[in-house]
PDB file of N, CA and C in Angstrom:
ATOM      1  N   UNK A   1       3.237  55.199 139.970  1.00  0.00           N
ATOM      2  CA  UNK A   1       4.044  56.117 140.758  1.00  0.00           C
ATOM      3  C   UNK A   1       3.919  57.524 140.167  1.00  0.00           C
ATOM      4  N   UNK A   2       3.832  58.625 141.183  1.00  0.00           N
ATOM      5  CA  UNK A   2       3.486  59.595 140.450  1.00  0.00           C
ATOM      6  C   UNK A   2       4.454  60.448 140.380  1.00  0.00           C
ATOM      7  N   UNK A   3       5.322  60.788 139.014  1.00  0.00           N
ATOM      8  CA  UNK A   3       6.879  61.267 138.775  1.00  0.00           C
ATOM      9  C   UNK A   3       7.068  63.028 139.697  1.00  0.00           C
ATOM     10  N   UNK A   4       6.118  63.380 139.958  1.00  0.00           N
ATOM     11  CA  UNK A   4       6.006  64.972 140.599  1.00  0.00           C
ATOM     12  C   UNK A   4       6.218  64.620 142.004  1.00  0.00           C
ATOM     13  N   UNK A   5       6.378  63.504 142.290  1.00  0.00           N
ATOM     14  CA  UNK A   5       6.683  63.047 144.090  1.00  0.00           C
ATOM     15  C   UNK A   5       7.942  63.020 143.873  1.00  0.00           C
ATOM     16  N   UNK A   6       8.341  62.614 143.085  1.00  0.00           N
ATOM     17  CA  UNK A   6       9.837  62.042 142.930  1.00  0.00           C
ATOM     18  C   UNK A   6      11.305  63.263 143.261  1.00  0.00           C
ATOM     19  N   UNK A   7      12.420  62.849 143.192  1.00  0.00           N
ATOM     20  CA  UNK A   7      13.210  64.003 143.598  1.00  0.00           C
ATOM     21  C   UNK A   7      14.098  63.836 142.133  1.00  0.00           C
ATOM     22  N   UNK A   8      14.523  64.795 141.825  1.00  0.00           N
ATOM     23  CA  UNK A   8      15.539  64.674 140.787  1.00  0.00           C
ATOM     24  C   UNK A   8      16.180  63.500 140.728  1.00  0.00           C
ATOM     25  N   UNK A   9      17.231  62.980 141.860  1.00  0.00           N
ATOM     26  CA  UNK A   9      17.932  61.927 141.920  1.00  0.00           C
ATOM     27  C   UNK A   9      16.800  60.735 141.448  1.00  0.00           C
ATOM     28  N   UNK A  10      15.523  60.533 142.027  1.00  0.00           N
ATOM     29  CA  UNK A  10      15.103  59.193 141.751  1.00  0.00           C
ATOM     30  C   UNK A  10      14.665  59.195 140.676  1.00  0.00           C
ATOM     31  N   UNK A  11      14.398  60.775 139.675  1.00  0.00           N
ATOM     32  CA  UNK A  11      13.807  60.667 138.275  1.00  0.00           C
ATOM     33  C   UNK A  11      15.690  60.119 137.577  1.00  0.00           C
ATOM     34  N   UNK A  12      16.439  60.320 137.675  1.00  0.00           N
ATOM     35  CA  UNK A  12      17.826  60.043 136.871  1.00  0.00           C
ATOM     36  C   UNK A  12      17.885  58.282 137.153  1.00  0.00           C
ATOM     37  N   UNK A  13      17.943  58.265 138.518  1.00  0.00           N
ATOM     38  CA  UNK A  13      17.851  56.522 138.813  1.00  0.00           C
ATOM     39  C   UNK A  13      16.792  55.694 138.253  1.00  0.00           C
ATOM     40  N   UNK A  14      16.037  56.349 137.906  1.00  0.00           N
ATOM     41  CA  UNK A  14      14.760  55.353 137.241  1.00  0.00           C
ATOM     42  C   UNK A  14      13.981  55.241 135.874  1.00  0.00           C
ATOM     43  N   UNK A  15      14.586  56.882 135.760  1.00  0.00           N
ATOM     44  CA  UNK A  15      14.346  56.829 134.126  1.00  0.00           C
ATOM     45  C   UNK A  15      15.756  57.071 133.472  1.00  0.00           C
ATOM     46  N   UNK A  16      16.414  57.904 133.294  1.00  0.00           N
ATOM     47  CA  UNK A  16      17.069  58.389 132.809  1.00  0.00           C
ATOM     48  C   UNK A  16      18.408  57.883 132.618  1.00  0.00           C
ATOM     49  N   UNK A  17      19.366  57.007 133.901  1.00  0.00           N
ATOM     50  CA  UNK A  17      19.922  56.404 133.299  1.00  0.00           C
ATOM     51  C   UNK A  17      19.431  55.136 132.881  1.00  0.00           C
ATOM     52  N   UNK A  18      18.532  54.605 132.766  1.00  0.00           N
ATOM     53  CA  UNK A  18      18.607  53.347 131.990  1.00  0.00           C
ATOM     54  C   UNK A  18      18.068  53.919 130.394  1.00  0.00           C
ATOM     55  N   UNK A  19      17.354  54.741 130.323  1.00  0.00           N
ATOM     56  CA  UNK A  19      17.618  55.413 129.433  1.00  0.00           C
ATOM     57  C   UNK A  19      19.294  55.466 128.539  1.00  0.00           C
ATOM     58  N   UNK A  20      19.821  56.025 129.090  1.00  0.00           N
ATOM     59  CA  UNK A  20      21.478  56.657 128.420  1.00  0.00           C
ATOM     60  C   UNK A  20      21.945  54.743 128.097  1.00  0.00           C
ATOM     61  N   UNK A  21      21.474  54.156 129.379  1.00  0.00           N
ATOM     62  CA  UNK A  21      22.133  52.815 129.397  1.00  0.00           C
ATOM     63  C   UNK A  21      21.899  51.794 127.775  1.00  0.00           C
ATOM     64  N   UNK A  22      20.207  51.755 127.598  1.00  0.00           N
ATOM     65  CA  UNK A  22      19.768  51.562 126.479  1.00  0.00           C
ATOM     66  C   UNK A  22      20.191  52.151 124.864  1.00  0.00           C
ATOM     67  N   UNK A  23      20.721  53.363 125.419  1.00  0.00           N
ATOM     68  CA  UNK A  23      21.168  53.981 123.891  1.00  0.00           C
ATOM     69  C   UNK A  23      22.700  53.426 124.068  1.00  0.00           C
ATOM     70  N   UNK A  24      23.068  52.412 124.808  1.00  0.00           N
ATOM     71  CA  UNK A  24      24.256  51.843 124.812  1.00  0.00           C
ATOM     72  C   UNK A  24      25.806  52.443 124.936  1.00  0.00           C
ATOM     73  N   UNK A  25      25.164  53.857 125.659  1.00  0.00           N
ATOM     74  CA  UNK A  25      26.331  54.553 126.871  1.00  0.00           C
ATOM     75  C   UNK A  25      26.485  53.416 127.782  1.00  0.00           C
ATOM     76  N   UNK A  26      27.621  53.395 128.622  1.00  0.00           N
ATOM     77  CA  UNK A  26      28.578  53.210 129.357  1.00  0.00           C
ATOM     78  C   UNK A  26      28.665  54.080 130.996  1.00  0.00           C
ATOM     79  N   UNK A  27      27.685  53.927 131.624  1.00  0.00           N
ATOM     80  CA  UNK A  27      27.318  55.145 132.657  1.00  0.00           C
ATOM     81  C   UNK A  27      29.015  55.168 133.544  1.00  0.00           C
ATOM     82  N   UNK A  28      29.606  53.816 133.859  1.00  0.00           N
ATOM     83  CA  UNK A  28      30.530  54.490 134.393  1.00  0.00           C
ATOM     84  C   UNK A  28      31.869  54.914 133.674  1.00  0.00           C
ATOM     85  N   UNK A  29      32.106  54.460 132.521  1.00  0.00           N
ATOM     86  CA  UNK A  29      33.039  55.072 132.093  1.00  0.00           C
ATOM     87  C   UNK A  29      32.483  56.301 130.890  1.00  0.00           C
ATOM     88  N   UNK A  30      31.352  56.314 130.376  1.00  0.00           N
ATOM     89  CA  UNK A  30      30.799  57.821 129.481  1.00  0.00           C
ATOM     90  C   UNK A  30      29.962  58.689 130.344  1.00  0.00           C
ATOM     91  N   UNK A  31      29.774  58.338 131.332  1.00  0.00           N
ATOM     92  CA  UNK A  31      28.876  59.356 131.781  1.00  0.00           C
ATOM     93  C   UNK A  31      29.599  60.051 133.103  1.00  0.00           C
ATOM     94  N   UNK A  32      29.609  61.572 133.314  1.00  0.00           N
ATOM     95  CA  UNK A  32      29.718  62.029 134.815  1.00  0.00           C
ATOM     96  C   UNK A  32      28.630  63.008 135.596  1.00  0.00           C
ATOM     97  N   UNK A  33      28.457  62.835 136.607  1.00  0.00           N
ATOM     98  CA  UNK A  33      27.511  64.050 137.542  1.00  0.00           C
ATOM     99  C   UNK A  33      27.714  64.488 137.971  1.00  0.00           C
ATOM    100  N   UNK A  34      27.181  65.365 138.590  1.00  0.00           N
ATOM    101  CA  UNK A  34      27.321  66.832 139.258  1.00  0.00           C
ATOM    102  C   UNK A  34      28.677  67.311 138.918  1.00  0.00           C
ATOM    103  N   UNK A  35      29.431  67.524 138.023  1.00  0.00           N
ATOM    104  CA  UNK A  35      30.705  68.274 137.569  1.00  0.00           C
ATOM    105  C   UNK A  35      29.911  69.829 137.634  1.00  0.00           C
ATOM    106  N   UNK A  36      31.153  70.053 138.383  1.00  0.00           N
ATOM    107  CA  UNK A  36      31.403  71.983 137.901  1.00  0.00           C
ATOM    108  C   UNK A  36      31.766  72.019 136.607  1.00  0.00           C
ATOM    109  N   UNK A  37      31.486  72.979 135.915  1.00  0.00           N
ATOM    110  CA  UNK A  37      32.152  73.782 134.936  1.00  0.00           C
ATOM    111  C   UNK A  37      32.454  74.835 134.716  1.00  0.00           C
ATOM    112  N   UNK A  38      31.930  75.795 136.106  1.00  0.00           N
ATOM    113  CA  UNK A  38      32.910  76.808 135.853  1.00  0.00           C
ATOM    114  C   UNK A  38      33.173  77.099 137.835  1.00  0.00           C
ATOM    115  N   UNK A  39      34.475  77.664 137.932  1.00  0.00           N
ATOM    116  CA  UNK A  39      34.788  78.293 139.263  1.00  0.00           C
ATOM    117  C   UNK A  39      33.868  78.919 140.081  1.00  0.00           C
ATOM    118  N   UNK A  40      32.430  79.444 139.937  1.00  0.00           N
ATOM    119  CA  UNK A  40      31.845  79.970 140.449  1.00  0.00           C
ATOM    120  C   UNK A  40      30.639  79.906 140.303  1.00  0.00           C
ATOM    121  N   UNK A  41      30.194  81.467 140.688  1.00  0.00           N
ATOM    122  CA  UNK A  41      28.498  81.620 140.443  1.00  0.00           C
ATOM    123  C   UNK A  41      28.440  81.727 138.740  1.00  0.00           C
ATOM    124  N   UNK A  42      27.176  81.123 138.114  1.00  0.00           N
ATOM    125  CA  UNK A  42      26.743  81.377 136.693  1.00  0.00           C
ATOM    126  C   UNK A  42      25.677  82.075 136.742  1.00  0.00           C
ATOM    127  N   UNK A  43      26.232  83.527 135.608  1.00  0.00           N
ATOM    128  CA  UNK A  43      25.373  84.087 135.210  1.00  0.00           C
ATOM    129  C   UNK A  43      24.327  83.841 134.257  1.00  0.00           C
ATOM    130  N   UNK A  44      23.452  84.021 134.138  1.00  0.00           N
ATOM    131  CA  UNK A  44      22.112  83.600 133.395  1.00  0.00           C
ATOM    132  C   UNK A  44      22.899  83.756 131.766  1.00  0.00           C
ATOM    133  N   UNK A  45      23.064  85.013 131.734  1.00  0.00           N
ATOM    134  CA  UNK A  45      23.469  85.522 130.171  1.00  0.00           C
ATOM    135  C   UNK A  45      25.196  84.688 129.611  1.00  0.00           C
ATOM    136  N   UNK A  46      25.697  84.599 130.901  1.00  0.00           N
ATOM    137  CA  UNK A  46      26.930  83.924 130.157  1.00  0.00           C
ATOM    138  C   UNK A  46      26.865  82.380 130.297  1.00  0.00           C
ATOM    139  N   UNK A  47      25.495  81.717 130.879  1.00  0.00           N
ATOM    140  CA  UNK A  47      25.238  80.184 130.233  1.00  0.00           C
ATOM    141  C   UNK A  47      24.562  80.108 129.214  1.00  0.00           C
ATOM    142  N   UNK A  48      23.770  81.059 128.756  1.00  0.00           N
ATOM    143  CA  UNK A  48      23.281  81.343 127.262  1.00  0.00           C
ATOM    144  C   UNK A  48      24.251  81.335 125.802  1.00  0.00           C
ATOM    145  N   UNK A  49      25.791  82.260 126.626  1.00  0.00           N
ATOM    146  CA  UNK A  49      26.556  82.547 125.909  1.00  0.00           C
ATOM    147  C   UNK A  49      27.365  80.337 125.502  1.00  0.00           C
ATOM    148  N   UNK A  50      27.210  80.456 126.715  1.00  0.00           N
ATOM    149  CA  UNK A  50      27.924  78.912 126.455  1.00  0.00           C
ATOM    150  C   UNK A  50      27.024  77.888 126.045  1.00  0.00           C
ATOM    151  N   UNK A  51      25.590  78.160 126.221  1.00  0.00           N
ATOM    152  CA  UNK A  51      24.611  77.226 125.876  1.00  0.00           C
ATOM    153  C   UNK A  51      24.729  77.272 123.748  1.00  0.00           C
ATOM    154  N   UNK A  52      24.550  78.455 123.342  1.00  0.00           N
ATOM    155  CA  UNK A  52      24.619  79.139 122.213  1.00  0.00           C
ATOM    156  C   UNK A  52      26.157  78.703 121.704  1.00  0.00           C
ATOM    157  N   UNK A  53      27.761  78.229 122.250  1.00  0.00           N
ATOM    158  CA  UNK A  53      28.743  78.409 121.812  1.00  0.00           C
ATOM    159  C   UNK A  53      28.714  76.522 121.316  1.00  0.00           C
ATOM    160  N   UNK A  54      27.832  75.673 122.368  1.00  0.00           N
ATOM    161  CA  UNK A  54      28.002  74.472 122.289  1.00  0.00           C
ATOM    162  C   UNK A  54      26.979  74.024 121.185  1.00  0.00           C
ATOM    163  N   UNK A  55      26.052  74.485 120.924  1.00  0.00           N
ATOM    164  CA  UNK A  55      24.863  74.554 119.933  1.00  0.00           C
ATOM    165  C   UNK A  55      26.101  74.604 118.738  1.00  0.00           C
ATOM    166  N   UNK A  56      26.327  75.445 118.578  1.00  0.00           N
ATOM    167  CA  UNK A  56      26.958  75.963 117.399  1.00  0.00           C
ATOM    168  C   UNK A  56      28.350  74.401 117.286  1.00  0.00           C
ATOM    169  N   UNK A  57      28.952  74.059 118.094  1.00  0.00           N
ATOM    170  CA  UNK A  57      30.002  73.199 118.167  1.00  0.00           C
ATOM    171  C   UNK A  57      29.089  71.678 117.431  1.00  0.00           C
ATOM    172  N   UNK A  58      27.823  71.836 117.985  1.00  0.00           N
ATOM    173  CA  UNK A  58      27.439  70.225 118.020  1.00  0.00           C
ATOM    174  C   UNK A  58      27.000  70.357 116.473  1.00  0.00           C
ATOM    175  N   UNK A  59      26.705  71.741 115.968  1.00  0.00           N
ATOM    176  CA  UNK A  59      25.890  71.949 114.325  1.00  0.00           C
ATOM    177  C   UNK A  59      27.063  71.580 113.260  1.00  0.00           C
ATOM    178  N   UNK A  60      28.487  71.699 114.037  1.00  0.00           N
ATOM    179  CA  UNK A  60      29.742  72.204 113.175  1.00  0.00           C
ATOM    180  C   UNK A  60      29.460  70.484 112.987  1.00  0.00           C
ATOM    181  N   UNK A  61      30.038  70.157 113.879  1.00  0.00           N
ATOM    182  CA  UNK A  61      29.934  68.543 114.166  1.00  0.00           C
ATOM    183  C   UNK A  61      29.127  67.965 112.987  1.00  0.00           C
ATOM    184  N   UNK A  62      27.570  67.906 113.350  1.00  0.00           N
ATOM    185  CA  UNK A  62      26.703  67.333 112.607  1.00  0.00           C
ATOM    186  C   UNK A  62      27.152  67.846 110.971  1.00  0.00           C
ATOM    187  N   UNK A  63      27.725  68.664 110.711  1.00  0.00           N
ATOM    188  CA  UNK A  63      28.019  68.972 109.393  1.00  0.00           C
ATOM    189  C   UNK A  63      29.087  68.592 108.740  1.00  0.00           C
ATOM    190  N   UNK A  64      30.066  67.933 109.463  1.00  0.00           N
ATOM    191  CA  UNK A  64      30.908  67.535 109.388  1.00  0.00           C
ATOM    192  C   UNK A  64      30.933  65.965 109.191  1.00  0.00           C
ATOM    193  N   UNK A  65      30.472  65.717 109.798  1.00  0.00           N
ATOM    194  CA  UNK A  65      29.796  64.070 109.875  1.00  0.00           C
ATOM    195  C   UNK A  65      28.757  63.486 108.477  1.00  0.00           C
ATOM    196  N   UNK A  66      28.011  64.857 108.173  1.00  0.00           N
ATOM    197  CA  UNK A  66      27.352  64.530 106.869  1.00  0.00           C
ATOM    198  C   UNK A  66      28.655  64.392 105.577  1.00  0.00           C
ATOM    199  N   UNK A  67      29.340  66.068 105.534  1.00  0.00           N
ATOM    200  CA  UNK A  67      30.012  65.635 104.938  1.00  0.00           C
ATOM    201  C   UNK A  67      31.069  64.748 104.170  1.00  0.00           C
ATOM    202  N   UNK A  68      31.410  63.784 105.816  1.00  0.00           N
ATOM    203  CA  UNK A  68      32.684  62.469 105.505  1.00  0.00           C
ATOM    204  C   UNK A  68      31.635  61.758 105.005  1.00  0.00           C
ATOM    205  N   UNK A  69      30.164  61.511 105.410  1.00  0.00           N
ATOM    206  CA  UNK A  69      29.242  60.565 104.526  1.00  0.00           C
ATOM    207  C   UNK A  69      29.128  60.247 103.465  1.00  0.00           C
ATOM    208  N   UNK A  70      28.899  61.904 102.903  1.00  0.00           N
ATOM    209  CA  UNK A  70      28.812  61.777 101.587  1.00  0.00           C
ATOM    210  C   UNK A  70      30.222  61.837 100.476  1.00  0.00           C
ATOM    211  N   UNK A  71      31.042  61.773 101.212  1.00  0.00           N
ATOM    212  CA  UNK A  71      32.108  61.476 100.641  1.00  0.00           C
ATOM    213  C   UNK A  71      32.572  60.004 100.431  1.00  0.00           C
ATOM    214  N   UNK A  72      32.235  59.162 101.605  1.00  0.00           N
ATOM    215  CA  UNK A  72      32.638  57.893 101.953  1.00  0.00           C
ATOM    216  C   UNK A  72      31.792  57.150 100.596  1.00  0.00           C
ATOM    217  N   UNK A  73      30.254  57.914 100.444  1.00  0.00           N
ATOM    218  CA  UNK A  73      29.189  57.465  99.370  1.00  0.00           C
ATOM    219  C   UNK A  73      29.749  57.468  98.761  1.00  0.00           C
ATOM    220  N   UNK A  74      30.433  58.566  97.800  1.00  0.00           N
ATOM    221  CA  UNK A  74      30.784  58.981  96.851  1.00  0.00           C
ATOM    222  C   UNK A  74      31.864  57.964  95.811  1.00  0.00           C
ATOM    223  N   UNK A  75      32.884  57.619  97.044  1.00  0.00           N
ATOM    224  CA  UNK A  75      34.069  56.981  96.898  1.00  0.00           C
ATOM    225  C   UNK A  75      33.599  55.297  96.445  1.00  0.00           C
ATOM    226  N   UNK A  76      32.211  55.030  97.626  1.00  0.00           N
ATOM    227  CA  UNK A  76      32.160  53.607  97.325  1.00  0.00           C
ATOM    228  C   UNK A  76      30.994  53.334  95.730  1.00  0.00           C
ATOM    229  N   UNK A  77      30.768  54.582  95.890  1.00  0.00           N
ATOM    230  CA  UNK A  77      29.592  54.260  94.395  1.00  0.00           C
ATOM    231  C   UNK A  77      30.321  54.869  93.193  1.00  0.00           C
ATOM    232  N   UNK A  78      31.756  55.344  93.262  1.00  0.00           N
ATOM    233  CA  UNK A  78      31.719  55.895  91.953  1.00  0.00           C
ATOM    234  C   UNK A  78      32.317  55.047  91.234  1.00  0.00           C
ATOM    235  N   UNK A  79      32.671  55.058  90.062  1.00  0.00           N
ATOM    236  CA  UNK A  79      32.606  53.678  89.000  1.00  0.00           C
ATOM    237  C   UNK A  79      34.291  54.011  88.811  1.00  0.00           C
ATOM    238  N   UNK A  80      34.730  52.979  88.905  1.00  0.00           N
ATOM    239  CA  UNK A  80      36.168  53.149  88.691  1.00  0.00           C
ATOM    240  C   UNK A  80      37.147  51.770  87.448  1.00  0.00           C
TER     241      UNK A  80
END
């Protein structure tokens, strides 16, 4: 099948969620589509601004997550 025939919808139905499905999401209760997120038209520069604000949220995250790690390490290897 050649994926450039395809329409958005049948690339999500055929790859993509079984995809999400396999990484052992929950499509109807973790996943939603076509949501708005904002009231209106989006400007190019202020989805950058939000593309750039969520980047930064998911880095805080990932750093945060290392840190309880190496703490959790810490706690179970130190000699008591």
């Amino acid at each position: 099948m050649d994926k450039k025939q395809l329409s958005e919808r049948d690339i999500c139905t055929k790859y993509i969620n079984p995809s999400i499905e396999g990484a052992g999401w929950d499509l109807v209760r973790q996943v939603r589509e076509e949501v708005s997120f904002t009231d209106g038209r989006i400007i190019v520069q202020a989805l950058m601004a939000l593309c750039d604000e969520l980047e930064q949220q998911i880095e805080t995250s990932h750093t945060q997550v290392e840190q309880l790690m190496q703490s959790c390490l810490k706690e179970v290897f130190s000699e008591k």
